[in-house]
Protein backbone atom coordinates (compact mmCIF):
# COMPACT_ATOMS: atom_id res chain seq x y z
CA UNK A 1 46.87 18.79 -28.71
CA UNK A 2 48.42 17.75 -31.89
CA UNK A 3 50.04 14.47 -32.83
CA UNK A 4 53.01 16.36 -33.14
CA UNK A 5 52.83 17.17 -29.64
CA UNK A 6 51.04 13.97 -27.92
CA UNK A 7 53.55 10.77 -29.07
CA UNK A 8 55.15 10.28 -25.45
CA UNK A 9 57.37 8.06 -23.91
CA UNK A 10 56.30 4.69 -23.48
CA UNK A 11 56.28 3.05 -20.25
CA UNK A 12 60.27 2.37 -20.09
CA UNK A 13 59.63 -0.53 -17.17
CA UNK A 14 56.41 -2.23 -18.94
CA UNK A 15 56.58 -5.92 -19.48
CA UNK A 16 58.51 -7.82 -22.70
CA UNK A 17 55.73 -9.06 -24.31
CA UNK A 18 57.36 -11.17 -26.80
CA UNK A 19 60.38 -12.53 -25.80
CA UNK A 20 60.14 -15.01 -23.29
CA UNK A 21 61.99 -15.99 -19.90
CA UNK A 22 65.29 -17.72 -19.92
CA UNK A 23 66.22 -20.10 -17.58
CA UNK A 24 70.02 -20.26 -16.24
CA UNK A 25 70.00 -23.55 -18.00
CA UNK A 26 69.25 -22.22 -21.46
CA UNK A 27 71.21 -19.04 -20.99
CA UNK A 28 74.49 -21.27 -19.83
CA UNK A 29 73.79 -23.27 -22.76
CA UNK A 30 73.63 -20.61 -25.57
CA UNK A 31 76.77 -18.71 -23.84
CA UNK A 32 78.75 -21.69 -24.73
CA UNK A 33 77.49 -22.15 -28.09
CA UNK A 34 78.06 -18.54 -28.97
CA UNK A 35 81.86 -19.17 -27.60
CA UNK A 36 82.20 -21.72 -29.57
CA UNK A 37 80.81 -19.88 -32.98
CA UNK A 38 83.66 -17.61 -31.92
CA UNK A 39 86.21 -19.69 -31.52
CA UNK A 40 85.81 -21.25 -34.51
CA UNK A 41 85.46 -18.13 -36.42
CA UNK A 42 88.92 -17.39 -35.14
CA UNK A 43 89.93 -20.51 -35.52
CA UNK A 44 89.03 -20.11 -39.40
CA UNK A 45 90.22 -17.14 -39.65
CA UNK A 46 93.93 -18.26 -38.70
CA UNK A 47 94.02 -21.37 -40.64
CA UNK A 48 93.07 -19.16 -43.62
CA UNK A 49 95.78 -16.94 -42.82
CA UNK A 50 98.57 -19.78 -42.23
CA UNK A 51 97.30 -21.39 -45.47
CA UNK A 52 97.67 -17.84 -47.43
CA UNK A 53 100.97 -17.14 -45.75
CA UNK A 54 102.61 -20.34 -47.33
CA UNK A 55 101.03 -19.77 -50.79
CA UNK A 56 102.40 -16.16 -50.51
CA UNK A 57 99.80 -14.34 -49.31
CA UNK A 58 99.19 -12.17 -46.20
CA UNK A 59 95.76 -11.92 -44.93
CA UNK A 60 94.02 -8.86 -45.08
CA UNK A 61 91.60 -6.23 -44.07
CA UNK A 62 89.06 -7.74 -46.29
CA UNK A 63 89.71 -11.13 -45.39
CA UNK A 64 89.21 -10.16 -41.62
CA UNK A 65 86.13 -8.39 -42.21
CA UNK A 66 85.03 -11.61 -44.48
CA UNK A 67 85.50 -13.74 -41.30
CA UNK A 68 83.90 -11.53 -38.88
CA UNK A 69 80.63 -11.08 -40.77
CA UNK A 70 80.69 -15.29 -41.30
CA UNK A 71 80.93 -15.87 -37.62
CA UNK A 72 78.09 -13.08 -36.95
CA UNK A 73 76.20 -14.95 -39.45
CA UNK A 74 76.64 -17.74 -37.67
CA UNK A 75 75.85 -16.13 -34.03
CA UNK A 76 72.40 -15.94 -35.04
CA UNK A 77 69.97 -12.98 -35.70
CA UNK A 78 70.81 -11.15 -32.72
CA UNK A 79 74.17 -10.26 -33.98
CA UNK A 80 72.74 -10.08 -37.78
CA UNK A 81 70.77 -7.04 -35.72
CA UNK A 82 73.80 -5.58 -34.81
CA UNK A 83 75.79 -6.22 -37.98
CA UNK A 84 73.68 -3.85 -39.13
CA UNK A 85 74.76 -0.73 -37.38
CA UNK A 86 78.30 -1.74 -38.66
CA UNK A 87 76.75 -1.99 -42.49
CA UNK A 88 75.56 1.20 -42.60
CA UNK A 89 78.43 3.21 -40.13
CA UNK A 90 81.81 3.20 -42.45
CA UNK A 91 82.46 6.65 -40.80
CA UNK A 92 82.74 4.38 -37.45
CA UNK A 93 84.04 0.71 -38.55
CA UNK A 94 85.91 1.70 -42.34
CA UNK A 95 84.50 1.02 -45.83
CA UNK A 96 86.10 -2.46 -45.56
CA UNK A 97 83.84 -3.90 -42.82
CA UNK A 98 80.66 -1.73 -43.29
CA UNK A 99 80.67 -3.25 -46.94
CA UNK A 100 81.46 -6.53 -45.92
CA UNK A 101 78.50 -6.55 -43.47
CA UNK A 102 76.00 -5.05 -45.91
CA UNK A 103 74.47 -8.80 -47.14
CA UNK A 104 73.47 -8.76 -43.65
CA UNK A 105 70.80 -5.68 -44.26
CA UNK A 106 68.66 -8.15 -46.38
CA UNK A 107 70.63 -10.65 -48.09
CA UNK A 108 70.24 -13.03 -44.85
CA UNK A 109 69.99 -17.00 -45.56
CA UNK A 110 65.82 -17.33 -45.91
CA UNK A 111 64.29 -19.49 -43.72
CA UNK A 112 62.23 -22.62 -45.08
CA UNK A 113 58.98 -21.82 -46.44
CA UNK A 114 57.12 -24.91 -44.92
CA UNK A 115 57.75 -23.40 -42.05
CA UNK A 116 56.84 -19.66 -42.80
CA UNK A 117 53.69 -21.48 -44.21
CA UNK A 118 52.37 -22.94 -41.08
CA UNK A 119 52.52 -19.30 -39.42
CA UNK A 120 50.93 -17.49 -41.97
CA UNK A 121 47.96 -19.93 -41.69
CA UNK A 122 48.19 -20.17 -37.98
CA UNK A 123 47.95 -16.13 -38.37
CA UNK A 124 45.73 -15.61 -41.13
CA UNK A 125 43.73 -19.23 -41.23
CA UNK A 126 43.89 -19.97 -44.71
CA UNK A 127 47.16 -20.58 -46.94
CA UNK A 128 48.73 -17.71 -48.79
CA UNK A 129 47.56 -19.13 -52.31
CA UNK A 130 44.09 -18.44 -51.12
CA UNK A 131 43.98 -15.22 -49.58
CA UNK A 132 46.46 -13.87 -52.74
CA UNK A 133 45.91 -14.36 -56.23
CA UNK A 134 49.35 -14.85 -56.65
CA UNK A 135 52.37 -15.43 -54.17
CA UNK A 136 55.80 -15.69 -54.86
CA UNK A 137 57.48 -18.34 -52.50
CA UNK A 138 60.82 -17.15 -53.32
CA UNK A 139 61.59 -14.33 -50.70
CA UNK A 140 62.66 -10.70 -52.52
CA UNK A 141 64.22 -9.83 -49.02
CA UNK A 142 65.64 -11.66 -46.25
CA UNK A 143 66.71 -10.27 -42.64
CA UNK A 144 67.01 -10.90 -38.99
CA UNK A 145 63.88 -10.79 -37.81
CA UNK A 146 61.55 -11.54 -40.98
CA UNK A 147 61.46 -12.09 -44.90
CA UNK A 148 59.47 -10.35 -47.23
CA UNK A 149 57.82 -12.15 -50.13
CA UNK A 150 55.75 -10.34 -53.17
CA UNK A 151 52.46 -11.30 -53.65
CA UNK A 152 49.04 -9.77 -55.51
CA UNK A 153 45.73 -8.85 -54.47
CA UNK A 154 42.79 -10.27 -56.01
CA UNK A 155 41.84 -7.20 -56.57
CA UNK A 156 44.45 -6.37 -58.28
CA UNK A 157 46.62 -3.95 -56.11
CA UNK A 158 51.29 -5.03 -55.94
CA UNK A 159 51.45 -6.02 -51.89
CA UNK A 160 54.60 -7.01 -49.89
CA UNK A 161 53.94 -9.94 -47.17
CA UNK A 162 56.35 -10.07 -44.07
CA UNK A 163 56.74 -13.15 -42.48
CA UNK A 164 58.15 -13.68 -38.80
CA UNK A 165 60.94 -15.99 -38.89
CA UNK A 166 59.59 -19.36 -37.32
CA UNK A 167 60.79 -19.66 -33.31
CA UNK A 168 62.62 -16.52 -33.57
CA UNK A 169 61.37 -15.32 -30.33
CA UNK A 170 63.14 -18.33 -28.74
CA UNK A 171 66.45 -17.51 -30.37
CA UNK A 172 66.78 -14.04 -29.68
CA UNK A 173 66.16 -14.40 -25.62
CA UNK A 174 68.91 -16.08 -24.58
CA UNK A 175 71.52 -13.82 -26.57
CA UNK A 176 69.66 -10.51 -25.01
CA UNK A 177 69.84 -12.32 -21.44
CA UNK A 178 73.53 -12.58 -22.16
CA UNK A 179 74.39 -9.11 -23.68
CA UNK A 180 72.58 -7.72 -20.47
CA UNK A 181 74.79 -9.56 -18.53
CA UNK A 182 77.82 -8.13 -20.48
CA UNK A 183 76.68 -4.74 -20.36
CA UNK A 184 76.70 -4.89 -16.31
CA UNK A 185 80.04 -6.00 -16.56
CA UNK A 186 81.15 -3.03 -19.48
CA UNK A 187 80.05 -0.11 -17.25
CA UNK A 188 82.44 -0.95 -14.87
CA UNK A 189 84.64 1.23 -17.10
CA UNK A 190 84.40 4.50 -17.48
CA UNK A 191 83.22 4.24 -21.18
CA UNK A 192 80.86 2.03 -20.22
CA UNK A 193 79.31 4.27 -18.23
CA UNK A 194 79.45 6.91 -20.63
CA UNK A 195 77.70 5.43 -23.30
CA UNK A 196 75.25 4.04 -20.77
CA UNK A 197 75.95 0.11 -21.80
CA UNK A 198 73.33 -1.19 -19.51
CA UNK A 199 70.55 1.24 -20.89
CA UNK A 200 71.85 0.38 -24.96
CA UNK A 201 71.28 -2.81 -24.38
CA UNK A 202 67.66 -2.31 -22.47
CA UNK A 203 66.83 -0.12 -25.54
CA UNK A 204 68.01 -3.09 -27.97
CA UNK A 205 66.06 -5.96 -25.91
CA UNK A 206 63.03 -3.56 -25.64
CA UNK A 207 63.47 -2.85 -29.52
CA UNK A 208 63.46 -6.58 -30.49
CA UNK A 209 60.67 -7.23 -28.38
CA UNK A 210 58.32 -4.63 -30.03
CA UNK A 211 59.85 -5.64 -32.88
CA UNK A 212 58.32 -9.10 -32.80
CA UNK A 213 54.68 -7.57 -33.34
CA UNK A 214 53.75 -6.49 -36.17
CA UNK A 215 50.57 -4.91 -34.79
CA UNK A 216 53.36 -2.59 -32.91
CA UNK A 217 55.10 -1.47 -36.05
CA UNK A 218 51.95 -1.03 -38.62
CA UNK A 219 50.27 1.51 -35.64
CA UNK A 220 53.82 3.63 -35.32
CA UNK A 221 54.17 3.68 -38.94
CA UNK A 222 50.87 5.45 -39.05
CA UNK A 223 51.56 7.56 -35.81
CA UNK A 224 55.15 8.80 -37.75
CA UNK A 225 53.83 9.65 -40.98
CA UNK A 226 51.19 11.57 -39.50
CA UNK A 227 53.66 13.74 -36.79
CA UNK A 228 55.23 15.03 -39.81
CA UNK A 229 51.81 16.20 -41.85
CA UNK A 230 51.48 19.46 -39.98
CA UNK A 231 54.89 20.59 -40.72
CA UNK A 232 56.61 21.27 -44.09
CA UNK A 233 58.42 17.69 -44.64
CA UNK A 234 55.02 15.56 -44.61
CA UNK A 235 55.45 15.63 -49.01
CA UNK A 236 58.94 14.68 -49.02
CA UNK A 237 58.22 11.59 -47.38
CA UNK A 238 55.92 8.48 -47.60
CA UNK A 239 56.05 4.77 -45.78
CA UNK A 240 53.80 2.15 -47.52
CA UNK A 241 49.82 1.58 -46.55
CA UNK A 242 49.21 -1.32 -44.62
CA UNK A 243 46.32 -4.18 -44.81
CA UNK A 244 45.10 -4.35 -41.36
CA UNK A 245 43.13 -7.13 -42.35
CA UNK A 246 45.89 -9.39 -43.35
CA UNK A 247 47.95 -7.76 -40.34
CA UNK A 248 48.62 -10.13 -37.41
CA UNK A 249 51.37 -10.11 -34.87
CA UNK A 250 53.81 -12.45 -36.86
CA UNK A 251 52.40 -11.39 -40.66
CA UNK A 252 52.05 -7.92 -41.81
CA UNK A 253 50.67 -7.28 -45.58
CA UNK A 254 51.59 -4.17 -46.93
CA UNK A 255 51.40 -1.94 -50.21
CA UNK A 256 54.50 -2.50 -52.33
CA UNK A 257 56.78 0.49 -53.22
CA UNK A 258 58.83 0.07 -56.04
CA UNK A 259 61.97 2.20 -55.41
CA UNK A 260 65.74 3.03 -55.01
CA UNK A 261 67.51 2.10 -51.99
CA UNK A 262 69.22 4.95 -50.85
CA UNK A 263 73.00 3.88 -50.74
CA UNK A 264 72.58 2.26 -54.82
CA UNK A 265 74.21 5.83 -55.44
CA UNK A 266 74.91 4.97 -59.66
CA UNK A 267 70.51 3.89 -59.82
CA UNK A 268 69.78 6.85 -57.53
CA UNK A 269 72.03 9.53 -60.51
CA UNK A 270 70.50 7.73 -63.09
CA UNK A 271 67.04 8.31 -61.91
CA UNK A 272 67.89 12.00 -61.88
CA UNK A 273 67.59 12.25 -58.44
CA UNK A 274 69.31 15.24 -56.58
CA UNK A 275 71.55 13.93 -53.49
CA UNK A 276 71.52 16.95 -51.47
CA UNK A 277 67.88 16.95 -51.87
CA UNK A 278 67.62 13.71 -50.36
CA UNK A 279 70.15 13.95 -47.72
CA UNK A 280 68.48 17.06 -46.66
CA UNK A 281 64.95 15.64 -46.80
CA UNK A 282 65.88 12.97 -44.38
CA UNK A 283 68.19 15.00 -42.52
CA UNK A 284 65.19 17.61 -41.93
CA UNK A 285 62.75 14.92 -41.36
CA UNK A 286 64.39 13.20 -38.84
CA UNK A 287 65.07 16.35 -36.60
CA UNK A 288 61.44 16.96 -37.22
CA UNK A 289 60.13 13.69 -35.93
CA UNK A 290 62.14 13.93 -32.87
CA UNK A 291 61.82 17.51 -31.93
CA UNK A 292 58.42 17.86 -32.47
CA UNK A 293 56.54 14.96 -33.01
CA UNK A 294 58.55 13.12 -30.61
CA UNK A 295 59.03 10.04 -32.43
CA UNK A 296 61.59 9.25 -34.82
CA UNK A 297 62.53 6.43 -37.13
CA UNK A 298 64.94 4.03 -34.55
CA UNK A 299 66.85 1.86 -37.61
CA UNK A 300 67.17 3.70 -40.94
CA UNK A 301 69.94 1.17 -42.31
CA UNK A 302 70.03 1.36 -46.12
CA UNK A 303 67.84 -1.38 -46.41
CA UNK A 304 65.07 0.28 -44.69
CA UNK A 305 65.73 3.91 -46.70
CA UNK A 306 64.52 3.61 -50.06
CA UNK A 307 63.99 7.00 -52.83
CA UNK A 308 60.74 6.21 -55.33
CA UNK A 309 60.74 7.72 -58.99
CA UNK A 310 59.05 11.08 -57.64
CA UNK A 311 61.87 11.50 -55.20
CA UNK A 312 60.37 10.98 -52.28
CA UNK A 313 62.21 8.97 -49.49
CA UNK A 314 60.41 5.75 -48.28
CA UNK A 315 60.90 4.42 -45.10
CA UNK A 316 60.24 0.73 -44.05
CA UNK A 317 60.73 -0.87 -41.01
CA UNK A 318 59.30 0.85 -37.99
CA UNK A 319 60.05 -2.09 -35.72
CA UNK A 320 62.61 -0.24 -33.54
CA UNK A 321 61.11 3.65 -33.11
CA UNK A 322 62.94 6.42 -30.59
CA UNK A 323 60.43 9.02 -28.51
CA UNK A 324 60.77 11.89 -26.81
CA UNK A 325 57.94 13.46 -23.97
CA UNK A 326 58.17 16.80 -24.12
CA UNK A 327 60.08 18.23 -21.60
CA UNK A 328 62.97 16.39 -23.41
CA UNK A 329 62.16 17.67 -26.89
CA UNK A 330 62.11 21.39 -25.19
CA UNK A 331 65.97 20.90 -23.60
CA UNK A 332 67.03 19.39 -27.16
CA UNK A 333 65.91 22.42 -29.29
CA UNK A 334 67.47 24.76 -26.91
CA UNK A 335 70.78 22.62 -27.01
CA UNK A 336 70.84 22.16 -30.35
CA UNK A 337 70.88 26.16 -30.85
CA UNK A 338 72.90 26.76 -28.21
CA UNK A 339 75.39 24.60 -30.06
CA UNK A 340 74.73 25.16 -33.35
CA UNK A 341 73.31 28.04 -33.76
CA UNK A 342 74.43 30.71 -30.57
CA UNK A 343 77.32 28.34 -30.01
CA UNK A 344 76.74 29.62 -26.67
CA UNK A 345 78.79 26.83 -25.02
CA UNK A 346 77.93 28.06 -21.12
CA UNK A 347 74.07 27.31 -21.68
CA UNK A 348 74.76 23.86 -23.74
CA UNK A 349 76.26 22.73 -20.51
CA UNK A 350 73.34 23.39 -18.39
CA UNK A 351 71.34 21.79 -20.99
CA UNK A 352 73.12 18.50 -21.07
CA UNK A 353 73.23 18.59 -17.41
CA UNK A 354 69.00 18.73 -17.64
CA UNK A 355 69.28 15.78 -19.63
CA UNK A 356 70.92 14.34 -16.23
CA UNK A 357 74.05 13.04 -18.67
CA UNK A 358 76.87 14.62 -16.50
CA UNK A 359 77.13 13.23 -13.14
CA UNK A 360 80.18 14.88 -12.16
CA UNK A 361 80.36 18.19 -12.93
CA UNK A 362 83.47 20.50 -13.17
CA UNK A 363 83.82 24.14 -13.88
CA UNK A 364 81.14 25.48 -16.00
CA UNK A 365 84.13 27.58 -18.12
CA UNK A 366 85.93 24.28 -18.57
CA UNK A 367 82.74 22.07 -19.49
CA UNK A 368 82.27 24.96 -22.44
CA UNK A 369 85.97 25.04 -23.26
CA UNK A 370 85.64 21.04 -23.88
CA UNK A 371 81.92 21.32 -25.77
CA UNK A 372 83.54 24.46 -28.08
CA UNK A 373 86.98 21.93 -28.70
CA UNK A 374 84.56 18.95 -29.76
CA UNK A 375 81.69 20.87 -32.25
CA UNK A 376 83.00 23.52 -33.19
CA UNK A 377 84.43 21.55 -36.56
CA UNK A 378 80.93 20.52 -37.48
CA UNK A 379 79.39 24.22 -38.62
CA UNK A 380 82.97 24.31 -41.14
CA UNK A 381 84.25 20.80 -41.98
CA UNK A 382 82.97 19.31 -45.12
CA UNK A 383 81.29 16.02 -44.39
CA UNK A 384 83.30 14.35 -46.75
CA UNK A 385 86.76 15.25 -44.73
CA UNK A 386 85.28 14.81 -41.38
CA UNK A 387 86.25 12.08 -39.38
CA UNK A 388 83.98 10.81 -36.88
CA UNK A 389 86.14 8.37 -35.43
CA UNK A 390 88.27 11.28 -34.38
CA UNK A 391 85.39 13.20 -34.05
CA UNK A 392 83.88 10.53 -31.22
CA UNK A 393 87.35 9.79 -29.53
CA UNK A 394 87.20 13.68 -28.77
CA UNK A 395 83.26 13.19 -27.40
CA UNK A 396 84.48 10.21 -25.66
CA UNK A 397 87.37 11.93 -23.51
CA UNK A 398 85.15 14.90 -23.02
CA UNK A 399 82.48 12.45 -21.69
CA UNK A 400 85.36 10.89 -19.47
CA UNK A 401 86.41 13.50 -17.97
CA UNK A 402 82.94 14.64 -16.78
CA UNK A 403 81.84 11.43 -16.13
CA UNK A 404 78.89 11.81 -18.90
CA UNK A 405 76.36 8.80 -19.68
CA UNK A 406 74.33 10.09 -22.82
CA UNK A 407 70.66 9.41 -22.37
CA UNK A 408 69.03 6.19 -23.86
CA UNK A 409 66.92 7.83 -26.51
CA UNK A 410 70.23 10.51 -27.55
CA UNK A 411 72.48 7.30 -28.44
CA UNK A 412 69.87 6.22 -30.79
CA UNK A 413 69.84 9.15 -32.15
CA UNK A 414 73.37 9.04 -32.44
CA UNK A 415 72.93 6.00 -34.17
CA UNK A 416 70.41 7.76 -36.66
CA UNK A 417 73.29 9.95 -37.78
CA UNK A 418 75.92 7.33 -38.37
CA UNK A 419 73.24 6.05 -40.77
CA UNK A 420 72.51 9.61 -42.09
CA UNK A 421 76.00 10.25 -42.34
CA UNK A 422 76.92 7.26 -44.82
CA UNK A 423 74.45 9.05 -47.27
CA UNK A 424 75.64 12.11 -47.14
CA UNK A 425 79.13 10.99 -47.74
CA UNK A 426 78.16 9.02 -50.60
CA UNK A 427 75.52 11.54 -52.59
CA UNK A 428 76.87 14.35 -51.33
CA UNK A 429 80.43 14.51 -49.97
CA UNK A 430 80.96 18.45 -50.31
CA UNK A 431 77.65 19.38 -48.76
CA UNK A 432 78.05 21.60 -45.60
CA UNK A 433 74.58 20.78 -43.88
CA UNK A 434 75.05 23.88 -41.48
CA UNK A 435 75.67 26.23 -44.11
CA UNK A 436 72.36 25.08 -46.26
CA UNK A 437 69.55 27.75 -46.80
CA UNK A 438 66.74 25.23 -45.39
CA UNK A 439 68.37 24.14 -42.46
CA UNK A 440 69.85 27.11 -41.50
CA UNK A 441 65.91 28.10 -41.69
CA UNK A 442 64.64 25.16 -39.64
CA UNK A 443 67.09 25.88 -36.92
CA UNK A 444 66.01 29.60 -36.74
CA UNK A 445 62.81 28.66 -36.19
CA UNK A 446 64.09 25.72 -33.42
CA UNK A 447 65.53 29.01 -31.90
CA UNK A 448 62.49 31.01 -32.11
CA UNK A 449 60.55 27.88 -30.54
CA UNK A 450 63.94 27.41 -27.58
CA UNK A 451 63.00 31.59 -27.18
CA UNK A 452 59.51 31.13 -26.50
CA UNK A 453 59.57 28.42 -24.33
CA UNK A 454 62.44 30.68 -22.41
CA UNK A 455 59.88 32.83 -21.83
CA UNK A 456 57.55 31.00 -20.43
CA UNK A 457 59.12 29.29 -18.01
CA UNK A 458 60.40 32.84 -16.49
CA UNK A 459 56.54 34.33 -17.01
């Protein structure tokens, strides 16, 4: 069996490892102070607005996204995590906010070094300026979870060294005990339920905890790039080597990359680099990690998507990782040609109900009348005149009225594509992804693959 074939899913009810326990106490305690952050964001926010309106001027979109970015700033990284999505998603949230939001990718206020000190020699037990011959104490990149500083080798080679925030663990618990709790209470509605709050947030909470291990993210890094050697994307795509002997659970020392981040559209032109290329290469990657190696890149936010002077697209940050077993990745290929490809509406239906995502079925003539109404515009719209706000109103009130909840591992794949989507818009707006040579090529052979395992299930 290959490693295409073999990355499974993990054990969905094994233990957080990472994030500890939270008593009511503590939880009680950070509901209130994340109230308050609130209502003092607001509170900002409309003495800004009174102030403005007397000097003559009306607040504005950009002045309301300034104000919600502050206050998630504020919240803690928890809700940096999930400023994120809305960074890199202005098909979902506008330009406005997904701009606003993008100094939360990796532009996030450092933490002090002292203290980012004292872990790396609890980690690695000696101080940075011994192990490197030189280390910059000045972090080139900031997040959530970590910072990333640039140091050297003595022998010589460019190395990146990320650094666990200090206590982070702590800080994160108490906010993922509380968004559980508010996901109970949001699938009391019917798009709740659809979108399957309860398991998001499991799938976030389990993310964050794997995420706070390096150990975790340097072995699927590996397990990723190699799914994708077998197949025809493996040289279109590289993620940095890693140190495993300067790899702990809160440090992780890896070879640095210098490249383009995918979304700097003017350096990525300049470079000579072809945007449909790249959008494709990810594009194609991505459906091959998930359909057949069964494991696919969970957070590609700009600041983890980078293009090197070859061309070749760089991924970083495999601390939050989707998987497939592959019963599921058989289903998905034959939905995706039934859609796509057949648009045979009738069998997509049966497929999604496999997926056990429609717990109250209707007609099977009306359940493909709804599916035709809602994808039909993807195989003709341009991307750049698509609207997927519209375009997921439409999926919502189909989901409604079948009483759909999308699978855990499908909604972040669905968040994949928001991400995908803002790079396609920006490098290559009049690209029609269904009508390209390659993958209309890939998804013939997903259909001779959804033939063959037809087949043998009826031998």
């Amino acid at each position: 069996m290959t490693m295409r074939e073999d990355v499974e899913n993990e054990d969905a009810g094994a233990a957080r490892g990472q994030l500890p326990s939270v008593s009511a106490v503590a939880e009680a305690g950070r509901f209130t102070s994340t109230a308050g952050h609130t209502v003092f964001g607001v509170g900002r926010f409309l003495a800004g607005g009174i102030g403005g309106l007397l000097r003559g001027h009306a607040p504005d979109a950009k002045d309301v996204a300034h104000e919600v970015r502050r206050t998630f700033e504020h919240l803690g990284p928890t809700y940096v995590k999930l400023g994120q999505l809305i960074a890199s998603s202005p098909g979902v949230f506008g330009p406005t906010m997904a701009g606003e939001f993008e100094t939360l990718l990796d532009k996030v206020r450092p933490a002090d070094y002292a203290e980012l000190r004292s872990i790396f020699i609890e980690d690695l037990g000696s101080t940075p300026d011994e192990i490197f011959a030189t280390f910059d104490e000045t972090p080139m990149a900031s997040a959530s979870i970590a910072q990333v500083h640039a140091a050297t080798l003595h022998s010589g080679e460019d190395v990146v060294v990320k650094i666990q925030r200090p206590g982070i663990a702590d800080r994160l618990a108490p906010d993922v005990a509380i968004l559980e709790r508010l996901a109970g209470l949001l699938e009391v509605s019917e798009y709740g339920r659809m979108l399957s709050a309860r398991h998001v947030v499991e799938d976030f909470a389990d993310g964050l905890d794997a995420e706070l291990d390096f150990r975790n993210e340097a072995a699927t890094m590996g397990q990723w790039f190699a799914c994708l050697q077998p197949g025809p994307f493996g040289d279109r795509v590289r993620v940095p080597h890693v140190y495993d002997d300067l790899t702990t659970r809160r440090v992780m020392t890896m070879e640095r990359i210098y490249a383009t981040r995918i979304d700097d559209v003017a350096a990525v032109r300049a470079a000579g680099h072809d945007g449909e290329a790249l959008c494709r290469n990810l594009l194609l990657s991505l459906l091959d990690s998930a359909f057949h190696g069964g494991l696919f890149h969970g957070d590609l936010h700009a600041g983890n998507v980078l293009v090197d002077d070859d061309g070749k697209l760089v991924l970083l940050d495999f601390g939050i990782v989707g998987r497939f077993d592959a019963r599921t990745r058989r289903i998905l290929r034959q939905l995706v040609v039934d859609l796509i490809v057949k648009q045979d509406y009738d069998s997509a239906g049966r497929a999604i109900f496999l997926l056990g995502a429609v717990h109250k079925p209707s007609s099977t003539q009306k359940g493909a009348d709804d599916l035709r109404t809602v994808t039909k515009p993807l195989s003709t719209t341009e991307l750049g005149a698509m609207s997927y706000t519209d375009l997921g109103r439409q999926m919502a009130a189909v989901a409604k009225a079948h009483d759909a909840r999308l699978p855990r591992e499908l909604v972040l794949v669905g968040k994949q594509l928001l991400y995908v989507e803002k790079y396609m818009k920006l490098l290559a707006p009049r690209w029609k992804a269904i009508s390209d040579r390659e993958i209309y090529g890939y998804m013939a052979g997903i259909l001779k693959e959804a033939e063959r395992d037809r087949r043998a299930r009826n031998a």
